[in-house]
Protein backbone atom coordinates (compact mmCIF):
# COMPACT_ATOMS: atom_id res chain seq x y z
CA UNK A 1 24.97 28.06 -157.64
CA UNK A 2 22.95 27.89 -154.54
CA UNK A 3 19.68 29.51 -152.92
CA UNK A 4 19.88 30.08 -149.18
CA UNK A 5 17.07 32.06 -147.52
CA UNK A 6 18.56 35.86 -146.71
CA UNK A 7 18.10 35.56 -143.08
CA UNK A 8 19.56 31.79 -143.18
CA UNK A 9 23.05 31.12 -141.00
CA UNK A 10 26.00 30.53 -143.88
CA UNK A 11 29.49 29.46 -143.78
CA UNK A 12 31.68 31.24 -146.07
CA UNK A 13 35.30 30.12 -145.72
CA UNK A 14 35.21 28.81 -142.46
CA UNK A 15 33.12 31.65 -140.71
CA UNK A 16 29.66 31.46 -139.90
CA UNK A 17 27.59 34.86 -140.76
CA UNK A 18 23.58 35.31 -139.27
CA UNK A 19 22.37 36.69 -142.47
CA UNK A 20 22.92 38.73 -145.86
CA UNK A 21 22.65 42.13 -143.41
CA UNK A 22 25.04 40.73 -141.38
CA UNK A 23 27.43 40.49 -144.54
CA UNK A 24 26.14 43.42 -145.57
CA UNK A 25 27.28 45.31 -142.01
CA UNK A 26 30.66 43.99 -142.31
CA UNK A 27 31.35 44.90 -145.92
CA UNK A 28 30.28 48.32 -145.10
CA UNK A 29 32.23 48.57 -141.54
CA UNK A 30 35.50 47.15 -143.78
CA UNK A 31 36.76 45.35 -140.57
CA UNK A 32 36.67 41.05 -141.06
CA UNK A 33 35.47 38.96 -139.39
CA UNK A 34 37.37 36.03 -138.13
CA UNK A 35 39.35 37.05 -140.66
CA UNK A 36 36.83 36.66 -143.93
CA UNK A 37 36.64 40.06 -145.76
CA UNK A 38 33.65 40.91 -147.17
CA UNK A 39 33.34 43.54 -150.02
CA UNK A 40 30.14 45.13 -151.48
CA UNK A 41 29.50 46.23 -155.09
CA UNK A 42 25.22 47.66 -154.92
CA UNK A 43 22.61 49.88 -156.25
CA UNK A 44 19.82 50.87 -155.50
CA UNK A 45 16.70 50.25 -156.65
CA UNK A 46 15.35 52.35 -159.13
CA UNK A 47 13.50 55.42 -158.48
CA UNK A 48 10.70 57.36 -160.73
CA UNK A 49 9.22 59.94 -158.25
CA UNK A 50 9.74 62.22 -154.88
CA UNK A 51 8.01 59.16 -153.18
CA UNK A 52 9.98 56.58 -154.32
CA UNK A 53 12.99 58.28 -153.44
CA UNK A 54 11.64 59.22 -150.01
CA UNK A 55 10.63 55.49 -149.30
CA UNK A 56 13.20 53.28 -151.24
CA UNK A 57 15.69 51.81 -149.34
CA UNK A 58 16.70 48.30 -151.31
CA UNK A 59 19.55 47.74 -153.17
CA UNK A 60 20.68 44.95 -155.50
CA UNK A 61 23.97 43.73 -154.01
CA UNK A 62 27.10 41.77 -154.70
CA UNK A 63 29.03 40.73 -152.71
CA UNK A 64 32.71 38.99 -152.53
CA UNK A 65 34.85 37.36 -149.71
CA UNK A 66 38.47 36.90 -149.54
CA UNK A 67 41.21 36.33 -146.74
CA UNK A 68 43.08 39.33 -146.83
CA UNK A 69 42.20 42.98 -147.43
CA UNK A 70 44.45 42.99 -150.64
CA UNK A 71 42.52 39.85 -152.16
CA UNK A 72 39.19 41.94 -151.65
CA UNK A 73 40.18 44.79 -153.54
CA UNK A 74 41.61 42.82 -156.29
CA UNK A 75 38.20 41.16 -156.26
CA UNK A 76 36.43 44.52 -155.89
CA UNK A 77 38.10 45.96 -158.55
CA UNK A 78 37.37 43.14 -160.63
CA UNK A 79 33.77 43.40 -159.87
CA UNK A 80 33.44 47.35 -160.33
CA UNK A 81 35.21 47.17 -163.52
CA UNK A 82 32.08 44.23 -164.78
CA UNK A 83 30.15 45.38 -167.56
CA UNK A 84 26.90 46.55 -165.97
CA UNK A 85 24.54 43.55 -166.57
CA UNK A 86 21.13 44.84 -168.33
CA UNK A 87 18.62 43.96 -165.14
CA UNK A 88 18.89 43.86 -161.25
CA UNK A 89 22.85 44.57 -160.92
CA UNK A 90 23.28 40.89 -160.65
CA UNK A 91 27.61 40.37 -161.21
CA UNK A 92 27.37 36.97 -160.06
CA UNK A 93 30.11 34.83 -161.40
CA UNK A 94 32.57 31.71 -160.30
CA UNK A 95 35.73 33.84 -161.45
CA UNK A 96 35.71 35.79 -158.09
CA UNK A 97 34.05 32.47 -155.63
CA UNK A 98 33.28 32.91 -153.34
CA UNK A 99 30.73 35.49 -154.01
CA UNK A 100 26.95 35.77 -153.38
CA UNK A 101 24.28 38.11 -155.31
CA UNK A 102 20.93 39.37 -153.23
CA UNK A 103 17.72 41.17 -154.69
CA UNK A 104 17.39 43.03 -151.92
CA UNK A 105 13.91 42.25 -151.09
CA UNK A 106 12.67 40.28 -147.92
CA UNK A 107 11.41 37.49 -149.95
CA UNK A 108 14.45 37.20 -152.27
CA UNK A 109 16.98 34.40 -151.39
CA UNK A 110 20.52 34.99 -152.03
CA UNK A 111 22.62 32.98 -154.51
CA UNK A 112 26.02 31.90 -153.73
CA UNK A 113 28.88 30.61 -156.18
CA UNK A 114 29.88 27.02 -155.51
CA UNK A 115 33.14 25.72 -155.78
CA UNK A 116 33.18 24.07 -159.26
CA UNK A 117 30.58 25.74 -160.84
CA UNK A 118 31.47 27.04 -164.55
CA UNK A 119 31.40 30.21 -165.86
């Protein structure tokens, strides 16, 4: 696995993205880009009052990349259909690599899969 900082430049399969929001924007918008699909498995943070839900707006997020938009659902499906894991919606795993995992917070790095790395 590896940390990158969440506003760091990555390559992922070839294409160069400016940040996890920028990931973030094109798993949400469903269009590629450069043709890298990016799909988006989150939840929010959790909530125990009017306030928090007034003010919270992070989410724990996974998120997968494949080359075609039948690949990513495949891979989305697989992800959705992950037993939820007990803390901070982390899914992170080498089956579906390339994939990366972010906390959601400004301070949080994000962790990507590495090819080779075991499950």
């Amino acid at each position: 696995m590896k940390r990158v900082k969440n506003n760091a430049t990555v390559e992922v399969m070839g294409v160069k993205f400016f940040g996890v929001r920028e990931m973030i924007r094109y798993a949400r918008s469903e269009r590629p880009k450069y043709g890298v699909y990016v799909g988006e498995d989150s939840e929010r943070y959790p909530c125990f009052d009017y306030e928090d839900y007034a003010t919270e707006n992070r989410y724990y997020t996974n998120l997968v990349f494949a080359d075609s938009r039948e690949e990513l659902e495949r891979k989305l499906n697989r992800l959705r259909s992950m037993n939820k894991p007990s803390c901070n919606y982390n899914k992170l795993t080498a089956k579906l690599h390339p994939m990366a995992y972010w906390r959601g917070d400004n301070s949080d790095d994000v962790i990507f899969t590495e090819e080779g790395d075991d499950e």
